[in-house]
PDB file of N, CA and C in Angstrom:
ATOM      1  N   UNK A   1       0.846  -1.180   0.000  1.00  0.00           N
ATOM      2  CA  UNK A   1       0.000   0.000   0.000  1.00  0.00           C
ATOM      3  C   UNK A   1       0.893   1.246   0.000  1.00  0.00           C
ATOM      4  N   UNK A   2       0.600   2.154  -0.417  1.00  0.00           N
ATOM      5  CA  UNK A   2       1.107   3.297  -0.486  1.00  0.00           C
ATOM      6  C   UNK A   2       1.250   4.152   0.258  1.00  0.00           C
ATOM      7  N   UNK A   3       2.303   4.936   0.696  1.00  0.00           N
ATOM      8  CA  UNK A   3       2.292   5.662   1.621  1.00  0.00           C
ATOM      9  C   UNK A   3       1.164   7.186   1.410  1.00  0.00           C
ATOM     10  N   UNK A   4       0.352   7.613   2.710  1.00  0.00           N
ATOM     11  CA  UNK A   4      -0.443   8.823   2.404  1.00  0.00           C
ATOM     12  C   UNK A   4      -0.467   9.604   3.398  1.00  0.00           C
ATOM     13  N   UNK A   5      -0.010  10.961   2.991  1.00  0.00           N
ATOM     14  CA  UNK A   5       0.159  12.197   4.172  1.00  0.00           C
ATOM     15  C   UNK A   5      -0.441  11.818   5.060  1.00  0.00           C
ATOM     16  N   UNK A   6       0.059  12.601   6.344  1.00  0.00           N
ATOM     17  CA  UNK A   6      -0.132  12.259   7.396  1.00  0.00           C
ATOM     18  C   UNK A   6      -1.705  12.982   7.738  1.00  0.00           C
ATOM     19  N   UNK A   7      -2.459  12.857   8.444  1.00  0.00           N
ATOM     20  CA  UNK A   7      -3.867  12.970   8.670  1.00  0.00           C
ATOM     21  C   UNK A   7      -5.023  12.628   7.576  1.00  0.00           C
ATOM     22  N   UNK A   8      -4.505  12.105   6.789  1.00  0.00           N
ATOM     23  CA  UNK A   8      -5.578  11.650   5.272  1.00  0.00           C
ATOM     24  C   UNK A   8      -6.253  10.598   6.047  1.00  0.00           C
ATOM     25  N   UNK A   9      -7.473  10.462   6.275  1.00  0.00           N
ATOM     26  CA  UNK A   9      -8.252   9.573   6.406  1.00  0.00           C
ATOM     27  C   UNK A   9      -8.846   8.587   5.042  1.00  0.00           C
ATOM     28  N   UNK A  10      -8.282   7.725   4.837  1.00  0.00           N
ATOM     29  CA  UNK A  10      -9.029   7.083   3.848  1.00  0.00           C
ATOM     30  C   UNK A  10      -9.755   5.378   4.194  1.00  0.00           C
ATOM     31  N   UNK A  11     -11.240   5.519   3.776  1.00  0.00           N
ATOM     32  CA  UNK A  11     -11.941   4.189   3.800  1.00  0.00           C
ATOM     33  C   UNK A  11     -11.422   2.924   2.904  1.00  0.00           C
ATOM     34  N   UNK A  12     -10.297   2.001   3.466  1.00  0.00           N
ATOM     35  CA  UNK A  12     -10.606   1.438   2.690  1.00  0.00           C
ATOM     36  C   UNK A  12     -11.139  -0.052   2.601  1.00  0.00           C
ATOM     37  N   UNK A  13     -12.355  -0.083   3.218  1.00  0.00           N
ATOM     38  CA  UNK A  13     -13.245  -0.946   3.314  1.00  0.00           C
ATOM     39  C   UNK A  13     -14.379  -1.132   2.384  1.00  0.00           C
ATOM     40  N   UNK A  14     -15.254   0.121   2.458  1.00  0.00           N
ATOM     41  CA  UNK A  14     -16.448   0.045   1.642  1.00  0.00           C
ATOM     42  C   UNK A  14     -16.336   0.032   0.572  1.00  0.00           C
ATOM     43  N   UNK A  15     -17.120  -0.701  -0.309  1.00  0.00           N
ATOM     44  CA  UNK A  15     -17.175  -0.735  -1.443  1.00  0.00           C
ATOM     45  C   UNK A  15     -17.952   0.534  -2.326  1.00  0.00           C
ATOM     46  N   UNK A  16     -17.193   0.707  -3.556  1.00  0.00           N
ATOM     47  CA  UNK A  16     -16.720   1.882  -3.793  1.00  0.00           C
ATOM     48  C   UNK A  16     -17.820   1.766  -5.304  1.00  0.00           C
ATOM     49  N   UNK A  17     -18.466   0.892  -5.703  1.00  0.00           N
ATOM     50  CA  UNK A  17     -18.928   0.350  -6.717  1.00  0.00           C
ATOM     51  C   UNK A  17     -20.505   1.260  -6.027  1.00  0.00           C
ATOM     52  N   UNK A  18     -21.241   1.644  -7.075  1.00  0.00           N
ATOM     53  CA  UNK A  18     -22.208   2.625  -7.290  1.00  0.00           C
ATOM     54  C   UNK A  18     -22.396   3.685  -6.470  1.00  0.00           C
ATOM     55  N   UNK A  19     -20.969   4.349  -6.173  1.00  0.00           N
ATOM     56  CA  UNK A  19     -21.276   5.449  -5.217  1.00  0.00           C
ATOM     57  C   UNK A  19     -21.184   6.833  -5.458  1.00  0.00           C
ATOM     58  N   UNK A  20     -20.925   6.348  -7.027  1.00  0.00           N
ATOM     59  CA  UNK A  20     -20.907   7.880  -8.231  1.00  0.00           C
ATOM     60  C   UNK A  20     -20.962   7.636  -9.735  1.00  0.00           C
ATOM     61  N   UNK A  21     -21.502   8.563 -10.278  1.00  0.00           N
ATOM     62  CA  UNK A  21     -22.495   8.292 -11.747  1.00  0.00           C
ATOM     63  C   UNK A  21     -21.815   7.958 -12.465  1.00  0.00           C
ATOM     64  N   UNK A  22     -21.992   7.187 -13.603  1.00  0.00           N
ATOM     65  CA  UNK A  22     -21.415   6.386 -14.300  1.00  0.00           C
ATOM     66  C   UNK A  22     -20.746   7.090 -15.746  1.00  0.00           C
ATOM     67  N   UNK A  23     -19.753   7.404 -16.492  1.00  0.00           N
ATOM     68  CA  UNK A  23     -19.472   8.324 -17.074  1.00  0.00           C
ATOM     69  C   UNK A  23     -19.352   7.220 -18.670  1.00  0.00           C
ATOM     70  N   UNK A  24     -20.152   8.200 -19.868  1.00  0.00           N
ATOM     71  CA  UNK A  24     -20.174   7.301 -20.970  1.00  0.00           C
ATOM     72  C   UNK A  24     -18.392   6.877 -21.573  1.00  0.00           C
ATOM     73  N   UNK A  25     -17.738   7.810 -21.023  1.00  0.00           N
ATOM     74  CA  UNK A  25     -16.534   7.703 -21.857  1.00  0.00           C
ATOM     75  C   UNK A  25     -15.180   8.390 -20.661  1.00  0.00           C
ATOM     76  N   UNK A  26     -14.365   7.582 -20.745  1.00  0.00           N
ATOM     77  CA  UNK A  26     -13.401   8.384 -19.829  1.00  0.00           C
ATOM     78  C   UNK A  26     -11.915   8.779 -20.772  1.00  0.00           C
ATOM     79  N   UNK A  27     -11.063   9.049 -20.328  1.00  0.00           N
ATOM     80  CA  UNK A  27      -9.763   9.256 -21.170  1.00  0.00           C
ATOM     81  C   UNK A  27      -8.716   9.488 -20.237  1.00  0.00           C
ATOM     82  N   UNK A  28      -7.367   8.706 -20.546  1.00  0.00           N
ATOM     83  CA  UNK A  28      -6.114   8.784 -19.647  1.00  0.00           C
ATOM     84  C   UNK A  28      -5.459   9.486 -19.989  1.00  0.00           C
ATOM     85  N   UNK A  29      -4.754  10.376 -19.169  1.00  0.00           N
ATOM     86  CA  UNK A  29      -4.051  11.479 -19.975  1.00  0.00           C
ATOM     87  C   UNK A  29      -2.839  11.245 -18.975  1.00  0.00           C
ATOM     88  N   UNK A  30      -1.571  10.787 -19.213  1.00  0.00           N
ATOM     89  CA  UNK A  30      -0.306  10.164 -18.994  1.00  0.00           C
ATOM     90  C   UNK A  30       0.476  11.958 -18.871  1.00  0.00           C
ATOM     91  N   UNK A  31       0.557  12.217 -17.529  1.00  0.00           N
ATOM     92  CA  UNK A  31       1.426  13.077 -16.981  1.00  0.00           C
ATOM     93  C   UNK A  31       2.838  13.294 -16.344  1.00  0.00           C
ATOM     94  N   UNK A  32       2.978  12.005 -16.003  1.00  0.00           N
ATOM     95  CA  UNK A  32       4.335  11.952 -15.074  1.00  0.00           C
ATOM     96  C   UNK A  32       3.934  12.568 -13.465  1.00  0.00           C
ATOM     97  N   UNK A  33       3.256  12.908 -13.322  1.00  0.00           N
ATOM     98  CA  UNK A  33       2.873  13.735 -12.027  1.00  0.00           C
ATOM     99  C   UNK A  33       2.242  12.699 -11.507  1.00  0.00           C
ATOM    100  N   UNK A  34       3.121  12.832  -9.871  1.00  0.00           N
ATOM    101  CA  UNK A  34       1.940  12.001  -8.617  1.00  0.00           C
ATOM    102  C   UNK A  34       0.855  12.914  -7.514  1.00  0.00           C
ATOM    103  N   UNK A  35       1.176  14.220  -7.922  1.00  0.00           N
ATOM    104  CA  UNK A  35       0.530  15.085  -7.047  1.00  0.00           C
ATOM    105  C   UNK A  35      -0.334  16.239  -7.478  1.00  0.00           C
ATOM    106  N   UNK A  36      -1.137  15.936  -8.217  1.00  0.00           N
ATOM    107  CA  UNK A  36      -2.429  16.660  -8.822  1.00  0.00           C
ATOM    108  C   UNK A  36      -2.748  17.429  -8.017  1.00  0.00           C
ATOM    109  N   UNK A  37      -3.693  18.760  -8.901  1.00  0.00           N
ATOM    110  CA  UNK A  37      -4.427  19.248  -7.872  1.00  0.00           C
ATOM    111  C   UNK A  37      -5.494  18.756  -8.109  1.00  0.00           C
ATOM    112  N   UNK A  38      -6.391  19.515  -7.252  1.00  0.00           N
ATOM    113  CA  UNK A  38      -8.019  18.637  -7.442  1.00  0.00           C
ATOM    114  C   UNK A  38      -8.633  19.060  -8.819  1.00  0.00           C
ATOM    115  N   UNK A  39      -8.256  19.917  -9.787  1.00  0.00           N
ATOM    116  CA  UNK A  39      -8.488  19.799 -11.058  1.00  0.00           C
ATOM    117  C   UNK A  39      -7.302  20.346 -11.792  1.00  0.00           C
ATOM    118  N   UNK A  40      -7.076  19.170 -12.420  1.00  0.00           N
ATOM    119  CA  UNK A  40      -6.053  18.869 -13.614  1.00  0.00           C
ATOM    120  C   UNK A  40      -5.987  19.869 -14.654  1.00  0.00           C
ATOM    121  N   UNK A  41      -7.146  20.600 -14.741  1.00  0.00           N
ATOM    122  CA  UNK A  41      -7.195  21.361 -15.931  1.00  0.00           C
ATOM    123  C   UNK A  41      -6.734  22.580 -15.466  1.00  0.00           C
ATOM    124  N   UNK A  42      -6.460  22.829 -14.499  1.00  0.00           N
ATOM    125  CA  UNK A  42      -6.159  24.484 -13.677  1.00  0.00           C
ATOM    126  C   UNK A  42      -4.543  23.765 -13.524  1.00  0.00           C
ATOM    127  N   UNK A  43      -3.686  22.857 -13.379  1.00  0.00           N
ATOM    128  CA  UNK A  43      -1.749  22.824 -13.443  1.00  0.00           C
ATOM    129  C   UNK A  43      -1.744  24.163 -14.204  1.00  0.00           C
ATOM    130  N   UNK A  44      -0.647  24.620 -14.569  1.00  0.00           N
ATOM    131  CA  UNK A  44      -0.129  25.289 -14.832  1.00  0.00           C
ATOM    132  C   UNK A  44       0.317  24.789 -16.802  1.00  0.00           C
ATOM    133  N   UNK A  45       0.350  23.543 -16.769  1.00  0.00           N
ATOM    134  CA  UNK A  45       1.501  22.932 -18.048  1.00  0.00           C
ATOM    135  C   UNK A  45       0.360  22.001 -18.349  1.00  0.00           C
ATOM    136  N   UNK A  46      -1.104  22.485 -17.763  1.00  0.00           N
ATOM    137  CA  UNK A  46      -2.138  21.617 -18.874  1.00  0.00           C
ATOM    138  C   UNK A  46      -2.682  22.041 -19.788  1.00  0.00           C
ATOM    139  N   UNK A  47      -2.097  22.547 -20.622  1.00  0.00           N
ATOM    140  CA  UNK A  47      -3.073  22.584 -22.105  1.00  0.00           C
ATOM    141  C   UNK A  47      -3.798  21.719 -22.525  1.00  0.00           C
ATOM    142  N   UNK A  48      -3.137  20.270 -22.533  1.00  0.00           N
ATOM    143  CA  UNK A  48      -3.938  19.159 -23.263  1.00  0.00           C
ATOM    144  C   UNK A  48      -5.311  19.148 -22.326  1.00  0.00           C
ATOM    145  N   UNK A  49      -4.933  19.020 -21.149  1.00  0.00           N
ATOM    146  CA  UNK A  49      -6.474  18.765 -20.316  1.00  0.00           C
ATOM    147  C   UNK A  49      -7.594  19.875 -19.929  1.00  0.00           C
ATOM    148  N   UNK A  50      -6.948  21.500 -20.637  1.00  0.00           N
ATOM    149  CA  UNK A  50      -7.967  22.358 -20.672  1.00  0.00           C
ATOM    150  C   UNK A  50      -8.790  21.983 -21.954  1.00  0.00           C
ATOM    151  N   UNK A  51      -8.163  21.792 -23.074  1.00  0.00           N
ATOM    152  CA  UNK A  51      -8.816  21.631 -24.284  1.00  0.00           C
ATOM    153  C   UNK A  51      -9.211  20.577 -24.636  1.00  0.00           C
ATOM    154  N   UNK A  52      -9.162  19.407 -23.635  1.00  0.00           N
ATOM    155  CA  UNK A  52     -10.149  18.287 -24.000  1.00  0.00           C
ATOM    156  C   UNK A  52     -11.323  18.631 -23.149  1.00  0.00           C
ATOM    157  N   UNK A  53     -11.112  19.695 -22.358  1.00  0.00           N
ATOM    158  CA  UNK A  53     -12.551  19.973 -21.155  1.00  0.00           C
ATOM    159  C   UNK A  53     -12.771  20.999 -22.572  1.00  0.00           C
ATOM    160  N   UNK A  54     -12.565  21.702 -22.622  1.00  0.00           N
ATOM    161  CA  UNK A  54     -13.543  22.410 -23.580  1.00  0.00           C
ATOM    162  C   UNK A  54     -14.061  22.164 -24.774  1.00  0.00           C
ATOM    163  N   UNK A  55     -13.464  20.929 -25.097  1.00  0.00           N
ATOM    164  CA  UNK A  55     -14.034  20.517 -26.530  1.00  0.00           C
ATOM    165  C   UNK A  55     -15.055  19.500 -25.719  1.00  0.00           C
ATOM    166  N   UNK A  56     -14.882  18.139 -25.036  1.00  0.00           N
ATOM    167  CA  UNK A  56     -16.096  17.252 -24.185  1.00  0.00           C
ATOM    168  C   UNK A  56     -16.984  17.726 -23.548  1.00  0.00           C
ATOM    169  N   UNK A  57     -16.362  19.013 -22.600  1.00  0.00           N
ATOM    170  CA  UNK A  57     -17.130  19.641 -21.427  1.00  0.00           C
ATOM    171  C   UNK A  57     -18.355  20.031 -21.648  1.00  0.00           C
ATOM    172  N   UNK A  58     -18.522  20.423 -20.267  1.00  0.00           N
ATOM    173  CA  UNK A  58     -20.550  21.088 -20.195  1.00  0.00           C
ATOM    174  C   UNK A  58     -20.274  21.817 -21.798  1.00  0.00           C
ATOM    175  N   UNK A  59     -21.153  21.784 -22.471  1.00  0.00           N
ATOM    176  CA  UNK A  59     -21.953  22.704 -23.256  1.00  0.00           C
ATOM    177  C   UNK A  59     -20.302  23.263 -24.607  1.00  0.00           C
ATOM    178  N   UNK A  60     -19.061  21.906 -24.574  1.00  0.00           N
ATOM    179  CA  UNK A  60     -18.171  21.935 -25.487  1.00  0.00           C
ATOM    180  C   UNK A  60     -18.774  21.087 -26.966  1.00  0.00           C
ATOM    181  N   UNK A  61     -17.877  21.225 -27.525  1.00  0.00           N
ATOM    182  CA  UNK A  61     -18.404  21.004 -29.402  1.00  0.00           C
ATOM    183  C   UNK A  61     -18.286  19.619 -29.749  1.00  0.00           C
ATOM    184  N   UNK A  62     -18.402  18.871 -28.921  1.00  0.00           N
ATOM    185  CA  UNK A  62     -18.462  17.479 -28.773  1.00  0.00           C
ATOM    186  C   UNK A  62     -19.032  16.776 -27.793  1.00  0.00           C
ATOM    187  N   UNK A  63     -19.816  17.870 -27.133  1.00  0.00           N
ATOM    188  CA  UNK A  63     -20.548  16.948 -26.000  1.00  0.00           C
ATOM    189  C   UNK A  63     -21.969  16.752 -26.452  1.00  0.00           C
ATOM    190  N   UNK A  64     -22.497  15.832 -25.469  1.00  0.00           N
ATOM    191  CA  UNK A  64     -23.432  15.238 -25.578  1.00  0.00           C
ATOM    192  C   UNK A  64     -24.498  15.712 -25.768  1.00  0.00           C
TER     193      UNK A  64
END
């Protein structure tokens, strides 16, 4: 198991299977980075992952 900052509480018991909506399509985007922020598209050196949010995203030229 991996080591995780100190006060991180994490469950890892419950099962994790239907506890958030199901997404038609996902995509891996291979960074080298282990320490994200909580959105990828705000780094500093993400271009690729602003412009796949704006082309997929809410109300982008390829969404649903």
């Amino acid at each position: 198991m991996p080591s995780f900052p100190e006060g991180l509480e994490i469950d890892h018991k419950q099962n994790l299977n239907g506890t958030m909506g199901a997404y038609a399509e996902q995509i891996l985007i291979a960074t080298g980075k282990d320490d994200w922020t909580s959105r990828i598209e705000e780094e500093d050196d993400a271009y690729l992952q602003r412009k796949v949010k704006d082309i997929l995203g809410r109300k982008g030229e390829l969404s649903d």
